[in-house]
N, C-alpha and C. Protein backbone atom coordinates (compact mmCIF):
# COMPACT_ATOMS: atom_id res chain seq x y z
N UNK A 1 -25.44 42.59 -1.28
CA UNK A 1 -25.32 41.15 -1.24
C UNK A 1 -24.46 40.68 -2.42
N UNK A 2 -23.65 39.62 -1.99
CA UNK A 2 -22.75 39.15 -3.37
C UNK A 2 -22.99 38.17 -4.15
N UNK A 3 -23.17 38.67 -5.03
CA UNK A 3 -23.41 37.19 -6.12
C UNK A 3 -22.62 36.26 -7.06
N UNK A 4 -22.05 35.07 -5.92
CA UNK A 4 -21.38 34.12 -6.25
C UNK A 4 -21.67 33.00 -7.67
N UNK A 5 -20.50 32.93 -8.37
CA UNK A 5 -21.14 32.39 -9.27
C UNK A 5 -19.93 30.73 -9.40
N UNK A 6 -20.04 29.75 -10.09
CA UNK A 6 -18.79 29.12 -10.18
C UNK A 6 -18.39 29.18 -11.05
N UNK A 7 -17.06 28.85 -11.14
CA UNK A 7 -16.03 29.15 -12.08
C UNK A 7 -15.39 28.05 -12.93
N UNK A 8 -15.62 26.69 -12.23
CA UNK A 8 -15.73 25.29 -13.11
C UNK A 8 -16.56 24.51 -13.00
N UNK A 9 -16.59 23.72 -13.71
CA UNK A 9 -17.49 22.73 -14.00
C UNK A 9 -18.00 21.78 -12.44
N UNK A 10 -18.78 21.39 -12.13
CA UNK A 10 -18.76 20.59 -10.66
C UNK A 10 -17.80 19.58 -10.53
N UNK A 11 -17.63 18.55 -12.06
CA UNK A 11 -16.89 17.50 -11.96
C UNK A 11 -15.38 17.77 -11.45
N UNK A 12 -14.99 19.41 -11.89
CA UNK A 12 -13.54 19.74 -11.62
C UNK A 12 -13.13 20.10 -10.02
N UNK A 13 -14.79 20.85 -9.78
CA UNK A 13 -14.65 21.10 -8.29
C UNK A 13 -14.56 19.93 -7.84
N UNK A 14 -15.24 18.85 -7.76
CA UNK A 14 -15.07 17.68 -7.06
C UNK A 14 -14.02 17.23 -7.00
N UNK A 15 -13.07 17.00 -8.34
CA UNK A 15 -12.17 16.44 -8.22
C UNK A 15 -10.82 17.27 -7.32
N UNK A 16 -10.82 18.52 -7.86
CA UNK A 16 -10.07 19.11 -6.83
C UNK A 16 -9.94 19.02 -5.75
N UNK A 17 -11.05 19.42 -4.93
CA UNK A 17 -11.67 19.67 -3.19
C UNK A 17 -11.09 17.85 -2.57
N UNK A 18 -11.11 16.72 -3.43
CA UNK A 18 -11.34 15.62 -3.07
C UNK A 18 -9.41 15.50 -3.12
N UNK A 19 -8.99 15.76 -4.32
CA UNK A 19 -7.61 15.75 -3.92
C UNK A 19 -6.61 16.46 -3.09
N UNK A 20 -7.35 17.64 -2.94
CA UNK A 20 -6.98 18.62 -1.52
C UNK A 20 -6.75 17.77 -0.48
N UNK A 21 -8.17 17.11 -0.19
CA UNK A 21 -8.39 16.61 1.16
C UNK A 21 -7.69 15.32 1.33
N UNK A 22 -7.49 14.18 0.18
CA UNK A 22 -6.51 13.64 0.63
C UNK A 22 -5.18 13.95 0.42
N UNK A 23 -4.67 14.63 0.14
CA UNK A 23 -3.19 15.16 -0.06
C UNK A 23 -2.76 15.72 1.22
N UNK A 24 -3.21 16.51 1.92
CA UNK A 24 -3.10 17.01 3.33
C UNK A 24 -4.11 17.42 4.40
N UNK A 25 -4.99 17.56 3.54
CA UNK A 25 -6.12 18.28 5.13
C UNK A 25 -6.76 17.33 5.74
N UNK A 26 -7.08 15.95 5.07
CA UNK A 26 -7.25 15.29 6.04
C UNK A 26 -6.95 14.39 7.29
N UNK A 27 -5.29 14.51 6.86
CA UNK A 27 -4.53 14.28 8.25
C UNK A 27 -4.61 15.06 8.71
N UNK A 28 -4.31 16.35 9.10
CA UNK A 28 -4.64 17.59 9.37
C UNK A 28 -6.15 17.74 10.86
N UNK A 29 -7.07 16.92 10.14
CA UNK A 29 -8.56 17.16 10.87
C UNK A 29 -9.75 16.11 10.96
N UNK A 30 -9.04 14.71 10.54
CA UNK A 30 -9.58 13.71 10.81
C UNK A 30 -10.10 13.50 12.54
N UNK A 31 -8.50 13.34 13.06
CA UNK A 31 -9.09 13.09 14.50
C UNK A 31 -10.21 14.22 15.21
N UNK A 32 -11.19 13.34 15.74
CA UNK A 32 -11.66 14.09 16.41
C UNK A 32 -13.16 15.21 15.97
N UNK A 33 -12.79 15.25 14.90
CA UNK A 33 -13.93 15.73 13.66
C UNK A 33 -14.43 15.02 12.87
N UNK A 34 -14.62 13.73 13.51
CA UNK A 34 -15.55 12.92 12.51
C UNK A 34 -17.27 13.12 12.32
N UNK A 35 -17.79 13.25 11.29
CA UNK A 35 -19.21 13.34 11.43
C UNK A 35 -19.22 15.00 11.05
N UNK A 36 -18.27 16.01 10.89
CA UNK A 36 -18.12 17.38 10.96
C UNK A 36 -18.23 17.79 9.45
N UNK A 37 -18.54 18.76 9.02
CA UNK A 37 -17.57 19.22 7.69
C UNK A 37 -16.98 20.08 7.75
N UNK A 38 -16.05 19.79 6.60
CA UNK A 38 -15.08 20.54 5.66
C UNK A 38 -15.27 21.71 4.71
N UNK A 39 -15.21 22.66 4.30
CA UNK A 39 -15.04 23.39 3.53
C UNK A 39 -13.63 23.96 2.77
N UNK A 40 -13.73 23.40 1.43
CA UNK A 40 -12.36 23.46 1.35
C UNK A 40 -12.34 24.52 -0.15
N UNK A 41 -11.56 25.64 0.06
CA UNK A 41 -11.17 26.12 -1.63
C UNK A 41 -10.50 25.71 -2.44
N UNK A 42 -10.77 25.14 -3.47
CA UNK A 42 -10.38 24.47 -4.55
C UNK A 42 -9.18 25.62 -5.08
N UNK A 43 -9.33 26.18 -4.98
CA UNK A 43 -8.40 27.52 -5.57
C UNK A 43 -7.10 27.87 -4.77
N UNK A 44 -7.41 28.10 -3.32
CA UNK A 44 -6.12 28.05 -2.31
C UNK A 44 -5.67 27.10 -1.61
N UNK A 45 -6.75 26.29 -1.46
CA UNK A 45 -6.41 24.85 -0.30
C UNK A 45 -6.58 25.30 1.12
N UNK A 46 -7.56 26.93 1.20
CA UNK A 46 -7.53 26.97 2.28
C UNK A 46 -8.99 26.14 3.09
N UNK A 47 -9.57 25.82 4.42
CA UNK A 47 -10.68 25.24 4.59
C UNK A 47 -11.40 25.37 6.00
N UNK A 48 -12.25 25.83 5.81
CA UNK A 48 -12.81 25.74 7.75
C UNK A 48 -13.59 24.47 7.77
N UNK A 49 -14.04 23.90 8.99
CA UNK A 49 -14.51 23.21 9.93
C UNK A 49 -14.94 23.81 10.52
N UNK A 50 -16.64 22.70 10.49
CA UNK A 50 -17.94 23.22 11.61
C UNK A 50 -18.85 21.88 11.81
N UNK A 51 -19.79 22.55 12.73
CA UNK A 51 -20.80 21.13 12.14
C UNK A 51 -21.74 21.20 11.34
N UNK A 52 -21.90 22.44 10.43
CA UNK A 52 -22.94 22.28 9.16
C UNK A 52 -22.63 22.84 8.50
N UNK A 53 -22.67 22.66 6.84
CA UNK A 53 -22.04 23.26 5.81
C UNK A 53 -22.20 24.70 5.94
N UNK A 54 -23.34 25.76 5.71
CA UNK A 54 -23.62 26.95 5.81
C UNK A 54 -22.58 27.51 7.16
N UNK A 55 -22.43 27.56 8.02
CA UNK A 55 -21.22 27.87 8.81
C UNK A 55 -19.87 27.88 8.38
N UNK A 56 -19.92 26.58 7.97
CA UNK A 56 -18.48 26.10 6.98
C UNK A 56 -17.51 26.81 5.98
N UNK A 57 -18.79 27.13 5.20
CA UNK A 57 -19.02 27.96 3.91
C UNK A 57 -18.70 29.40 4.38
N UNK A 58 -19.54 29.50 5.40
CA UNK A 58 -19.70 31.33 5.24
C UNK A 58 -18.29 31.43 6.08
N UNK A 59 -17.53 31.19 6.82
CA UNK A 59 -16.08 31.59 7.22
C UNK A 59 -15.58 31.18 6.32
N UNK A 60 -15.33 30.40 5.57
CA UNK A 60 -14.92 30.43 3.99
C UNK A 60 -14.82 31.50 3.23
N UNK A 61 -15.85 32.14 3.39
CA UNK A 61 -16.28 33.13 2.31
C UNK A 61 -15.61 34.18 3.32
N UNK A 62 -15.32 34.48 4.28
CA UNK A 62 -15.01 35.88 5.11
C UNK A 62 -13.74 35.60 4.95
N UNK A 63 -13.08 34.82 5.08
CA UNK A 63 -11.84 34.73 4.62
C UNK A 63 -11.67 35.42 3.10
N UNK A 64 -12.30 34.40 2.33
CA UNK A 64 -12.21 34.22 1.06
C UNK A 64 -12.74 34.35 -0.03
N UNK A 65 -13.95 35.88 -0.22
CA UNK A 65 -14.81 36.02 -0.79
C UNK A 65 -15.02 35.82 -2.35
N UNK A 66 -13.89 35.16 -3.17
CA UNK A 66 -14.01 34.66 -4.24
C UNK A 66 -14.27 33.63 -4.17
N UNK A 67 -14.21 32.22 -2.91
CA UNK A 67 -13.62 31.21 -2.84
C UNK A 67 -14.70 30.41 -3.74
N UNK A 68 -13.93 29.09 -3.98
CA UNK A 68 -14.94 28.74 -4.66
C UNK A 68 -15.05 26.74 -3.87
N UNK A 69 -16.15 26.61 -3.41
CA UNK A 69 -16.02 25.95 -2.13
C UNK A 69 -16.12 24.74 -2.40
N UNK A 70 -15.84 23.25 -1.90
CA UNK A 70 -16.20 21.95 -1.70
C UNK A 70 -16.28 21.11 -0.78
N UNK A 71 -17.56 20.71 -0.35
CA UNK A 71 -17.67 20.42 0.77
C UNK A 71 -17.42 19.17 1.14
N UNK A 72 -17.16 18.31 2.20
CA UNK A 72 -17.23 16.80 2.53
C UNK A 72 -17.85 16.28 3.83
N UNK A 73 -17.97 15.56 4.42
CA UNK A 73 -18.23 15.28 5.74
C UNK A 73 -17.57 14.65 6.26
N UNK A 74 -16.43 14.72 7.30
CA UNK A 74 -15.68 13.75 7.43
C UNK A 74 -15.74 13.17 8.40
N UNK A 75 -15.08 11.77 7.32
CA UNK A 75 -15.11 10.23 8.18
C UNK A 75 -16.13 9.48 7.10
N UNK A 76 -16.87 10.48 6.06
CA UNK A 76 -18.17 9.78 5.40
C UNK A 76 -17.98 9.82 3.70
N UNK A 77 -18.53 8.91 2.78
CA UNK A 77 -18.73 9.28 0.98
C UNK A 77 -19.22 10.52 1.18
N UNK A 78 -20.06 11.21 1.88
CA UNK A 78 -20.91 12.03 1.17
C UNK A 78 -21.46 13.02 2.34
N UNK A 79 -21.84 14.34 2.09
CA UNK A 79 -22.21 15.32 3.06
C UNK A 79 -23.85 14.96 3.63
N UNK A 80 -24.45 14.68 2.77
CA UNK A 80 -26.11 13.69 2.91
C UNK A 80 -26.23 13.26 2.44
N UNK A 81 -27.49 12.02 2.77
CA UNK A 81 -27.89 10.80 2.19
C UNK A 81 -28.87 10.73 2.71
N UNK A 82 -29.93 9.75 1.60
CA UNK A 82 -31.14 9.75 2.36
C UNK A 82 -31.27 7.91 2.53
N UNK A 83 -32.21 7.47 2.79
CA UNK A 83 -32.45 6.14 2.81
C UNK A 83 -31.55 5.65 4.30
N UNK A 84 -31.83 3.99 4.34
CA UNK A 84 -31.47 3.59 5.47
C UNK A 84 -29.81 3.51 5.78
N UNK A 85 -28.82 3.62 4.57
CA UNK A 85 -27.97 3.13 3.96
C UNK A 85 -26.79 4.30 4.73
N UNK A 86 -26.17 3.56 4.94
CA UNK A 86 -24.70 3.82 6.22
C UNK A 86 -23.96 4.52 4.75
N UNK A 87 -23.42 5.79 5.12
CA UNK A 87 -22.40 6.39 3.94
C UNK A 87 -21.03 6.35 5.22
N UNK A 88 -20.53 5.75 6.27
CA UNK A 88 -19.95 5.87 6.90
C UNK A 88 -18.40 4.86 6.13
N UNK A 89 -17.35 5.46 5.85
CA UNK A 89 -16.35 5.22 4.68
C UNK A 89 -15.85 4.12 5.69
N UNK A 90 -16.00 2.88 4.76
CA UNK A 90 -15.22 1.54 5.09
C UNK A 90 -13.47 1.33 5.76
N UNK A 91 -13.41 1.10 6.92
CA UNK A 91 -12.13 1.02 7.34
C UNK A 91 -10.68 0.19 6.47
């Protein structure tokens, strides 16, 4: 079994994975995959699509067994949320 560890800080992963996705992948996989996630490597820019992170992730990782991953949900702020409160990103 492999034991993944990360390699920056979260704030850097975030910021990366987040500028990935708007720079190109999310024209890329908007249509049509809304409500889906993303898995994206901060390191290559490479990313699969599924409908739940652990899927996401793990063809990520078969690709890319260093990768070091960030996830999104797209069309949404945030991969979960709890409460009554719509994370569905303002038009």
């Amino acid at each position: 079994m492999t034991i993944r560890q990360r390699r920056y800080p979260k704030e850097e992963i975030a910021r990366r994975g987040q500028q990935l996705y708007e720079s190109g992948i999310r024209q890329q996989i908007e249509v049509g995959n809304e409500g889906k996630i993303v898995a994206i490597d901060i390191e290559t820019g490479a990313f699969e699509v599924a409908e739940n992170v652990v899927p996401a992730t793990n063809r990520l990782f078969e690709q890319y067994p260093d990768a070091q991953p960030w996830v999104i949900r797209i069309g949404y702020r945030a991969v979960d949320h709890f409460g009554a409160r719509s994370l569905k990103q303002n038009q």
